[in-house]
PDB file of N, CA and C in Angstrom:
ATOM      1  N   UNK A   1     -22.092-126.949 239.337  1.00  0.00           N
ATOM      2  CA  UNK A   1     -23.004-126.652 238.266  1.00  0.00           C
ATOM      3  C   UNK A   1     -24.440-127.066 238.600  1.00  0.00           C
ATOM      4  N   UNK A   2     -24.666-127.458 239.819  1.00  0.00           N
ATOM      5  CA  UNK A   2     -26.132-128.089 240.189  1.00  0.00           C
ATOM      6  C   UNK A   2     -27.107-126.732 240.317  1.00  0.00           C
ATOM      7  N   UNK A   3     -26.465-125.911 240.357  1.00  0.00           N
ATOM      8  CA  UNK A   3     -27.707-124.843 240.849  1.00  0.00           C
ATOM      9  C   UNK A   3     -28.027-124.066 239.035  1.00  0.00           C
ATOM     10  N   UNK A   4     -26.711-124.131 238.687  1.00  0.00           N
ATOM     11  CA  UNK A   4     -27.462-123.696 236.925  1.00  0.00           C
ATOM     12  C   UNK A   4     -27.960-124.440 236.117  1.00  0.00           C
ATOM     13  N   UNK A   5     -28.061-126.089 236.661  1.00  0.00           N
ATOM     14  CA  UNK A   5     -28.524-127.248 235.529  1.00  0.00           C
ATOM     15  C   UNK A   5     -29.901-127.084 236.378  1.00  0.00           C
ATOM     16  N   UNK A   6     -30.571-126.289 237.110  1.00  0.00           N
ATOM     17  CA  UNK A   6     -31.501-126.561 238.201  1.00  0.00           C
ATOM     18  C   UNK A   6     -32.348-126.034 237.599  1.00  0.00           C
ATOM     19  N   UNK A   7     -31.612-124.539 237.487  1.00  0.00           N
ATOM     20  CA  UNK A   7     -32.313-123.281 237.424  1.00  0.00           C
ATOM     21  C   UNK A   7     -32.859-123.570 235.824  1.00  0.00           C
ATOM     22  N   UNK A   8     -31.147-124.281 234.818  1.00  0.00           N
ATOM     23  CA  UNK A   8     -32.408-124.289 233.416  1.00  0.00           C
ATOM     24  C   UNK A   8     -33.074-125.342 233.171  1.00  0.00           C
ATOM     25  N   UNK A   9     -33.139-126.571 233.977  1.00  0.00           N
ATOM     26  CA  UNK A   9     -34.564-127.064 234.189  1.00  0.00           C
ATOM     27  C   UNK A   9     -35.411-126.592 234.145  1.00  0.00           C
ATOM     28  N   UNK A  10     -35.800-126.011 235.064  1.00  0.00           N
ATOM     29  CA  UNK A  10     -36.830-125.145 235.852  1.00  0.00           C
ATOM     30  C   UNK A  10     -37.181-124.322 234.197  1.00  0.00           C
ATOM     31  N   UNK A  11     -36.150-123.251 233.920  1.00  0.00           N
ATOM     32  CA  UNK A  11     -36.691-122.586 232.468  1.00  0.00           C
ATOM     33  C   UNK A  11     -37.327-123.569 231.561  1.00  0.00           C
ATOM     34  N   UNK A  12     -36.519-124.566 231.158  1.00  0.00           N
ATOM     35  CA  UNK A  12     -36.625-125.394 230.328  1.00  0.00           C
ATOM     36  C   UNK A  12     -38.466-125.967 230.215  1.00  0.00           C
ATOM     37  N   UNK A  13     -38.889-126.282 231.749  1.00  0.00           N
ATOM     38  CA  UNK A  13     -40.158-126.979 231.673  1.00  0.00           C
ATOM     39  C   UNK A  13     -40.899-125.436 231.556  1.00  0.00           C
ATOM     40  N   UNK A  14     -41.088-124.390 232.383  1.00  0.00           N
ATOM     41  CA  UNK A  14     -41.656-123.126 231.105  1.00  0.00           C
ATOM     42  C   UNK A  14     -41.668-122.705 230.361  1.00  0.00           C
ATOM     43  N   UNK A  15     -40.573-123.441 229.546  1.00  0.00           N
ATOM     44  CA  UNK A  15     -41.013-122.812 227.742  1.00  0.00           C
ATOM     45  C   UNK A  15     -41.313-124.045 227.143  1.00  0.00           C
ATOM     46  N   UNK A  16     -41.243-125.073 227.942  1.00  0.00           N
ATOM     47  CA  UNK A  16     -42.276-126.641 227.225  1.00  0.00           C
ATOM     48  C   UNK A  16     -43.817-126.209 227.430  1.00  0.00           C
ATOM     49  N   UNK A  17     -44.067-125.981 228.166  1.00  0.00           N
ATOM     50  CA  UNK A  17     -45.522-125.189 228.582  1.00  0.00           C
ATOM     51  C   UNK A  17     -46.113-124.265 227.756  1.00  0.00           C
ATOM     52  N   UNK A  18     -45.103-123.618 227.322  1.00  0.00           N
ATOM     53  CA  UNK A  18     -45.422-122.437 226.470  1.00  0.00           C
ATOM     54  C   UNK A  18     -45.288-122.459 224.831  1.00  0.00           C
ATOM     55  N   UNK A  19     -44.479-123.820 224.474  1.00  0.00           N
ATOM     56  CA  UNK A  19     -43.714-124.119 222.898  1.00  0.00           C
ATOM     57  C   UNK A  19     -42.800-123.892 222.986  1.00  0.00           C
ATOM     58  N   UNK A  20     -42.011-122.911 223.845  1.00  0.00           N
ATOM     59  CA  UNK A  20     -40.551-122.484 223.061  1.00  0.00           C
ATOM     60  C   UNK A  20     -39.428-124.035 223.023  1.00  0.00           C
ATOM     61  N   UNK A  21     -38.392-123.484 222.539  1.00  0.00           N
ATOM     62  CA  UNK A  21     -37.140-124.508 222.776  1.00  0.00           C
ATOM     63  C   UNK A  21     -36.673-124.386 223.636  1.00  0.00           C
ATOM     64  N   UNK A  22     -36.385-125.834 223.984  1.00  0.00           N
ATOM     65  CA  UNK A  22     -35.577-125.642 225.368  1.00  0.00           C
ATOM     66  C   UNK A  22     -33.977-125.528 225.292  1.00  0.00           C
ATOM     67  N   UNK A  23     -33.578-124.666 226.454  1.00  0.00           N
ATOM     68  CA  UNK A  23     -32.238-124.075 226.214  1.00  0.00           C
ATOM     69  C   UNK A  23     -30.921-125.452 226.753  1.00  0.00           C
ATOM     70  N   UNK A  24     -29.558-125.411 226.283  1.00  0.00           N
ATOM     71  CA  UNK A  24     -28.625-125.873 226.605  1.00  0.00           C
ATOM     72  C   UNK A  24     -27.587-125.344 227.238  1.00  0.00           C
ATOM     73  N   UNK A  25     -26.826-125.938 228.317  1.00  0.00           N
ATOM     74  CA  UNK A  25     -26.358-124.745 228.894  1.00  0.00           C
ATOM     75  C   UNK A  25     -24.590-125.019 228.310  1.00  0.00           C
ATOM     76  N   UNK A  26     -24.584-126.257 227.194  1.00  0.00           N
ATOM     77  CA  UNK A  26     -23.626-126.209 226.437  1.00  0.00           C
ATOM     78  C   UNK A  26     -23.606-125.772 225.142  1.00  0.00           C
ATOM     79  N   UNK A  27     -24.624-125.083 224.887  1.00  0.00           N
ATOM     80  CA  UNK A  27     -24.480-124.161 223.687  1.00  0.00           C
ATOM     81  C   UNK A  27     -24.088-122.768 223.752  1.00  0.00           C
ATOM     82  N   UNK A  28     -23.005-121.875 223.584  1.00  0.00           N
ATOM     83  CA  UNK A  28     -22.936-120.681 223.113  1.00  0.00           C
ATOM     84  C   UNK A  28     -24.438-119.934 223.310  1.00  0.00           C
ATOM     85  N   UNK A  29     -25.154-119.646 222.418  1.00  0.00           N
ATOM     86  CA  UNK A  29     -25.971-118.840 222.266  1.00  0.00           C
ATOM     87  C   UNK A  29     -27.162-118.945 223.359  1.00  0.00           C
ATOM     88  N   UNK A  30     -27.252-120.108 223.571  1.00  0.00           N
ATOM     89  CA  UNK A  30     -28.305-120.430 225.161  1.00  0.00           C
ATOM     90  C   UNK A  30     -27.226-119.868 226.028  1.00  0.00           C
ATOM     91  N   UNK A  31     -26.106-119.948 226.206  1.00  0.00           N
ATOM     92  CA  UNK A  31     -25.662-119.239 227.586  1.00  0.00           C
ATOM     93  C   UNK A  31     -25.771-118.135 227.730  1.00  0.00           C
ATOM     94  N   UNK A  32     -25.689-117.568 226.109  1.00  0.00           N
ATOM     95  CA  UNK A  32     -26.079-115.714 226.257  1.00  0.00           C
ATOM     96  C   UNK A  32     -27.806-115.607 226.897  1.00  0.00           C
ATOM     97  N   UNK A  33     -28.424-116.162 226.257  1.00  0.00           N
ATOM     98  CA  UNK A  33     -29.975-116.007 226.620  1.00  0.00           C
ATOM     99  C   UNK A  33     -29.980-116.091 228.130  1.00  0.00           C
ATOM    100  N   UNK A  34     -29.367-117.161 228.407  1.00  0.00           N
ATOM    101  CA  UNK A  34     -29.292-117.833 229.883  1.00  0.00           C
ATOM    102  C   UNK A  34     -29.058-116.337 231.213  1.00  0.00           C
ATOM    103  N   UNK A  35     -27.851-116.059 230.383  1.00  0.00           N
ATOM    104  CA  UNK A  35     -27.125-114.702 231.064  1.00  0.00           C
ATOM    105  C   UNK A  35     -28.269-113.329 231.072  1.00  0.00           C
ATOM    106  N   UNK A  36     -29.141-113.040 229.709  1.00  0.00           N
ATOM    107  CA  UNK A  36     -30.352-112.420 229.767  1.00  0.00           C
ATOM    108  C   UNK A  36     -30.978-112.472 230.776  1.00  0.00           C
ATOM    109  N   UNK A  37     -31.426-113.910 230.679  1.00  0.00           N
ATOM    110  CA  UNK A  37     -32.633-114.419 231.511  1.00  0.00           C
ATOM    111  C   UNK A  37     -32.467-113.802 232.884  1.00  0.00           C
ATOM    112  N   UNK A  38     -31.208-114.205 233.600  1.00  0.00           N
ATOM    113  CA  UNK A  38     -30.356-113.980 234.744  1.00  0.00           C
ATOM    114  C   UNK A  38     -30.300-112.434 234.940  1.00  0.00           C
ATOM    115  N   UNK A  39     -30.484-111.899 233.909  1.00  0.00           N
ATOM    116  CA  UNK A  39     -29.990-110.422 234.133  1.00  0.00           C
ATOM    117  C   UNK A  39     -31.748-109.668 234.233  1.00  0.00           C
ATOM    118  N   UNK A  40     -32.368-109.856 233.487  1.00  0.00           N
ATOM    119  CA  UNK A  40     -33.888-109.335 234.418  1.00  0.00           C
ATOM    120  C   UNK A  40     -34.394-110.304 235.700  1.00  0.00           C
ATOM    121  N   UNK A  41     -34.356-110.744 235.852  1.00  0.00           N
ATOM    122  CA  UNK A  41     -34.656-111.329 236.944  1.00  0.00           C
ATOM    123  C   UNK A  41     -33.854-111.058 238.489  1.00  0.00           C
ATOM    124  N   UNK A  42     -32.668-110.297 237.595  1.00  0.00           N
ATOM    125  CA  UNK A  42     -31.796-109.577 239.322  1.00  0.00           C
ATOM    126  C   UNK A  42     -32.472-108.036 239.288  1.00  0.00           C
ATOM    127  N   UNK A  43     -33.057-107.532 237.957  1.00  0.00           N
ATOM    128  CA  UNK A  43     -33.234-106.438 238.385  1.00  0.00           C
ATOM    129  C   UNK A  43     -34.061-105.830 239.440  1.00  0.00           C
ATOM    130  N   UNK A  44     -34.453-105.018 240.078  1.00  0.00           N
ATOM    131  CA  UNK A  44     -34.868-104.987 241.676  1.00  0.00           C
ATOM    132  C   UNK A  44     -35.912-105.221 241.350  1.00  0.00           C
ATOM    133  N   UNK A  45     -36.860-104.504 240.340  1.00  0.00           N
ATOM    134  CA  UNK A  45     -38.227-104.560 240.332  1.00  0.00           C
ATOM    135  C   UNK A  45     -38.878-105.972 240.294  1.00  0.00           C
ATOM    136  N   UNK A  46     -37.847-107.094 239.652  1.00  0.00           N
ATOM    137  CA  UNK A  46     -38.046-108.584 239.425  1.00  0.00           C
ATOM    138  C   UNK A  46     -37.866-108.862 240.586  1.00  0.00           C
ATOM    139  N   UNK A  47     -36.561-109.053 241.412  1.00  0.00           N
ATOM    140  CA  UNK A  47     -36.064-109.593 241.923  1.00  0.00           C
ATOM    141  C   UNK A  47     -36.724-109.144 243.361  1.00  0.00           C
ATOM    142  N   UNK A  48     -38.154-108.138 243.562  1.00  0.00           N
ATOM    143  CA  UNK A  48     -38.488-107.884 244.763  1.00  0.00           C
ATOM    144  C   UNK A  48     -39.774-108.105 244.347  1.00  0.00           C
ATOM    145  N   UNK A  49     -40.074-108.397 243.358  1.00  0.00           N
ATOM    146  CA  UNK A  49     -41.568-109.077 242.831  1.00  0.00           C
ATOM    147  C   UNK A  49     -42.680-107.320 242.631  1.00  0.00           C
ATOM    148  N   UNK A  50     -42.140-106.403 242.628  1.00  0.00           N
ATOM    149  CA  UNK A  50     -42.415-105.468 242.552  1.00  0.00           C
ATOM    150  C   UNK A  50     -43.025-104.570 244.105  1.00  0.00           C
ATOM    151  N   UNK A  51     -42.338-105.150 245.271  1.00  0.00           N
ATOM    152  CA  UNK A  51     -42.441-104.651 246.458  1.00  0.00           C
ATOM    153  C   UNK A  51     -43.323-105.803 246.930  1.00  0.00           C
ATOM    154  N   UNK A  52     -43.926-107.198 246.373  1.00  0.00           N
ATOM    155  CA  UNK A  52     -45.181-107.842 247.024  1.00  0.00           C
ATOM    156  C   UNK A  52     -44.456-108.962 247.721  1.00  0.00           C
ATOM    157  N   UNK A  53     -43.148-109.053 247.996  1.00  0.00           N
ATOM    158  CA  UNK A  53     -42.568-110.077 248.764  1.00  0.00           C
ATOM    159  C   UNK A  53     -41.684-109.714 249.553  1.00  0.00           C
ATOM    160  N   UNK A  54     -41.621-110.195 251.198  1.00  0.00           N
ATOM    161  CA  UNK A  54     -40.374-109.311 251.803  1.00  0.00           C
ATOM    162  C   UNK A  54     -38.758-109.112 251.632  1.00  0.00           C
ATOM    163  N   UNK A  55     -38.101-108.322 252.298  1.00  0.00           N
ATOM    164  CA  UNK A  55     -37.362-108.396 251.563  1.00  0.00           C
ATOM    165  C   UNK A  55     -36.483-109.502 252.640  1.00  0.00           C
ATOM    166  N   UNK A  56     -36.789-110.606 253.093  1.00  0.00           N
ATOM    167  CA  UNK A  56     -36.149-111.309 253.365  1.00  0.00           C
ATOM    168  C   UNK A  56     -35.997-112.743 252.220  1.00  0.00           C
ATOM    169  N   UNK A  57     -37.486-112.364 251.191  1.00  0.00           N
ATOM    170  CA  UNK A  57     -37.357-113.552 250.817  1.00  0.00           C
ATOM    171  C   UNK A  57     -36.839-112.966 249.504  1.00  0.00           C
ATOM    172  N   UNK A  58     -36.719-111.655 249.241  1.00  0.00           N
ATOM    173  CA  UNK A  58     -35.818-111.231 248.302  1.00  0.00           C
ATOM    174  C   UNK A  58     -34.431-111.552 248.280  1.00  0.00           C
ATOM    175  N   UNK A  59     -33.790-111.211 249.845  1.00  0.00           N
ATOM    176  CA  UNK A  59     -32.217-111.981 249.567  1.00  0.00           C
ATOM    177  C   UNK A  59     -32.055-113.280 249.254  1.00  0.00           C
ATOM    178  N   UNK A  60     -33.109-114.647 250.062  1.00  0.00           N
ATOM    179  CA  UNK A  60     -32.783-115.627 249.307  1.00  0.00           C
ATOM    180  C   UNK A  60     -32.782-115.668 248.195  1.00  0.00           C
ATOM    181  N   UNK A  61     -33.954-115.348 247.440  1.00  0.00           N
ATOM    182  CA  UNK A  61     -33.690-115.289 245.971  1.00  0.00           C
ATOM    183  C   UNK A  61     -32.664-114.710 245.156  1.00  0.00           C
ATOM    184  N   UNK A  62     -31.931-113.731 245.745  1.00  0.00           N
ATOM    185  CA  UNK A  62     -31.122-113.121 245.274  1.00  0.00           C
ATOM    186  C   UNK A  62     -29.544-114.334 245.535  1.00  0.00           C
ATOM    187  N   UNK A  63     -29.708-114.576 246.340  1.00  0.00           N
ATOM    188  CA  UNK A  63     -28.720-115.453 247.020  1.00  0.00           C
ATOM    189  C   UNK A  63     -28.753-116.526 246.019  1.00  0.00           C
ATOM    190  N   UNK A  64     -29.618-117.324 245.638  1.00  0.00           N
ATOM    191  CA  UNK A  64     -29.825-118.312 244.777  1.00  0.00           C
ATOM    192  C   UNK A  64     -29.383-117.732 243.678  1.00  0.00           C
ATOM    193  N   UNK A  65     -29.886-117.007 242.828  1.00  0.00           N
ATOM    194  CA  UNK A  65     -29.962-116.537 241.433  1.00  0.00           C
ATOM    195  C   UNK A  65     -28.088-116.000 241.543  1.00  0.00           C
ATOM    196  N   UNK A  66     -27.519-115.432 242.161  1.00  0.00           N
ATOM    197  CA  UNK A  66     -26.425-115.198 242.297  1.00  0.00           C
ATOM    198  C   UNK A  66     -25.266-116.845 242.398  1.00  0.00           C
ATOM    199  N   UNK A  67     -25.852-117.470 242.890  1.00  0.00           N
ATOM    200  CA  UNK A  67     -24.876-118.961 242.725  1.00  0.00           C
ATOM    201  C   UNK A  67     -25.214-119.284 241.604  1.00  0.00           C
ATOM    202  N   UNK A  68     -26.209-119.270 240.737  1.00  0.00           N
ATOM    203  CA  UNK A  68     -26.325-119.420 239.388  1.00  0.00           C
ATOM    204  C   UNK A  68     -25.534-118.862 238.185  1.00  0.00           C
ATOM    205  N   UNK A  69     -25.395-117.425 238.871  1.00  0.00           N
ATOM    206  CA  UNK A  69     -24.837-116.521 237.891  1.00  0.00           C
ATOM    207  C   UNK A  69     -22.831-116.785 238.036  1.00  0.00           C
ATOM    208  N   UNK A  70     -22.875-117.038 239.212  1.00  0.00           N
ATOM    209  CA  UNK A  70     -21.094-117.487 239.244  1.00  0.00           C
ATOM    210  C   UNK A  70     -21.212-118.728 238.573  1.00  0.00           C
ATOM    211  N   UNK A  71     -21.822-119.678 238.363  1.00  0.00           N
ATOM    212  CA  UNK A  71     -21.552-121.102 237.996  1.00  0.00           C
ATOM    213  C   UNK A  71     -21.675-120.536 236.526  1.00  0.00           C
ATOM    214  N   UNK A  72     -22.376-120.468 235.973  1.00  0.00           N
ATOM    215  CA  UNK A  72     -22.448-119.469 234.614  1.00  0.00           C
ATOM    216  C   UNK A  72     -21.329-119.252 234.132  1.00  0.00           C
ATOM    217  N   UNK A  73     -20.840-117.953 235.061  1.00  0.00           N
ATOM    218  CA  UNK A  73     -19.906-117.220 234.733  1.00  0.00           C
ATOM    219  C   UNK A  73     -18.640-118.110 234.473  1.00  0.00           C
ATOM    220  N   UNK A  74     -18.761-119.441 235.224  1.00  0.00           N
ATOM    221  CA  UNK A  74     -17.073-120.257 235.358  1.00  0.00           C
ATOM    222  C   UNK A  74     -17.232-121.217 234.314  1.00  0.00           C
ATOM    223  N   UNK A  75     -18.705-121.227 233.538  1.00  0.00           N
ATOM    224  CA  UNK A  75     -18.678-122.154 232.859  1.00  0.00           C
ATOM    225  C   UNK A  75     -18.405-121.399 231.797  1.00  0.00           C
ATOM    226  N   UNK A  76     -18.686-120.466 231.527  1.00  0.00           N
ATOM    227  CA  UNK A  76     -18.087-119.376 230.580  1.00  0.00           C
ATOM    228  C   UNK A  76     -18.083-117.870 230.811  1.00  0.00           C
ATOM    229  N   UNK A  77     -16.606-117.552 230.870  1.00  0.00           N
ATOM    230  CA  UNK A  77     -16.102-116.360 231.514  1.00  0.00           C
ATOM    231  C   UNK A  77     -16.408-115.383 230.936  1.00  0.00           C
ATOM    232  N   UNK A  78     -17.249-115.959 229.037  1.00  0.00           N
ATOM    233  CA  UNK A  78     -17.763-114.191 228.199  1.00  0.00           C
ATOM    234  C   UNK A  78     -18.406-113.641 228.752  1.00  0.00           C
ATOM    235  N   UNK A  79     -19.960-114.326 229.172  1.00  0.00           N
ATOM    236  CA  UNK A  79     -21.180-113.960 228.960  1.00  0.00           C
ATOM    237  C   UNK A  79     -20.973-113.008 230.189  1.00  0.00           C
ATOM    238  N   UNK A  80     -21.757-112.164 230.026  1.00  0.00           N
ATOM    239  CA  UNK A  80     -22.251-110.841 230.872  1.00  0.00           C
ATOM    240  C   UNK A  80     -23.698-110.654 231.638  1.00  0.00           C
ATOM    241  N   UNK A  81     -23.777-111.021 232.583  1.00  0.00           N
ATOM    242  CA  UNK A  81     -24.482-110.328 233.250  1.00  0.00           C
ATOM    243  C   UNK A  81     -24.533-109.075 233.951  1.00  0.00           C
ATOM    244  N   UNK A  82     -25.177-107.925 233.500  1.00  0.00           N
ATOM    245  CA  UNK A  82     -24.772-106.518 234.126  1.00  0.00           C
ATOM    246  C   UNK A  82     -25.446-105.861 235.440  1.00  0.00           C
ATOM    247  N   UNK A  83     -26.066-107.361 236.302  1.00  0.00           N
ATOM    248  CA  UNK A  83     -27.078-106.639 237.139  1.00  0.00           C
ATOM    249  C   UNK A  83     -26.249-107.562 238.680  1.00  0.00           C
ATOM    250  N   UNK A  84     -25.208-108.756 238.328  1.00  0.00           N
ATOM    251  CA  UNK A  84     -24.646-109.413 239.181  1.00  0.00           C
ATOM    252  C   UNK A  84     -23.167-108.958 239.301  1.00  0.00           C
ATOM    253  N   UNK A  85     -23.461-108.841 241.068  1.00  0.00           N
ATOM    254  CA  UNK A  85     -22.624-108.025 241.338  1.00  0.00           C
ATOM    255  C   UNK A  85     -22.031-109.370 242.800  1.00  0.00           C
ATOM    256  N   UNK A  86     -20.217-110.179 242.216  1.00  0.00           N
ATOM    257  CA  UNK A  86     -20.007-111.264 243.033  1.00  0.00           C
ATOM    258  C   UNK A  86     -19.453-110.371 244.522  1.00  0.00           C
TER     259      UNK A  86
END
């Protein structure tokens, strides 16, 4: 679970920045958001920064954001992400 308590750190201190609430990744309804979040951010246009990064540093990222999305997924088998593909 280190790479999804990482990743909603990481969210967590940008929406302190911004006001929002910060998410839990033992709440129900933050895991759906969580799974959102996860799901634009694989989409290509995100996930290749819109062509301005190579695409080598696209697979890491993809690589990362994908160990996120299985730890997710095992922490709860509902939520859906429709853009991660294990």
């Amino acid at each position: 679970m280190k790479n999804l308590k990482a990743y909603v750190d990481n969210k967590n201190q940008w929406n302190a920045i911004f006001g929002m609430a910060p998410m839990d990744i033992n709440n129900d309804m933050h895991r759906v958001q969580i799974a959102q979040t996860l799901d634009g951010e694989l989409s290509p246009e995100n996930l290749h920064c819109d062509g301005e990064i190579s695409q080598a540093e696209a697979m890491r990222k993809l690589r990362k954001l994908n160990k996120v999305c299985a730890e997710l997924i095992q922490l709860d088998p509902s939520v859906k992400i429709y853009e991660y593909y294990p």
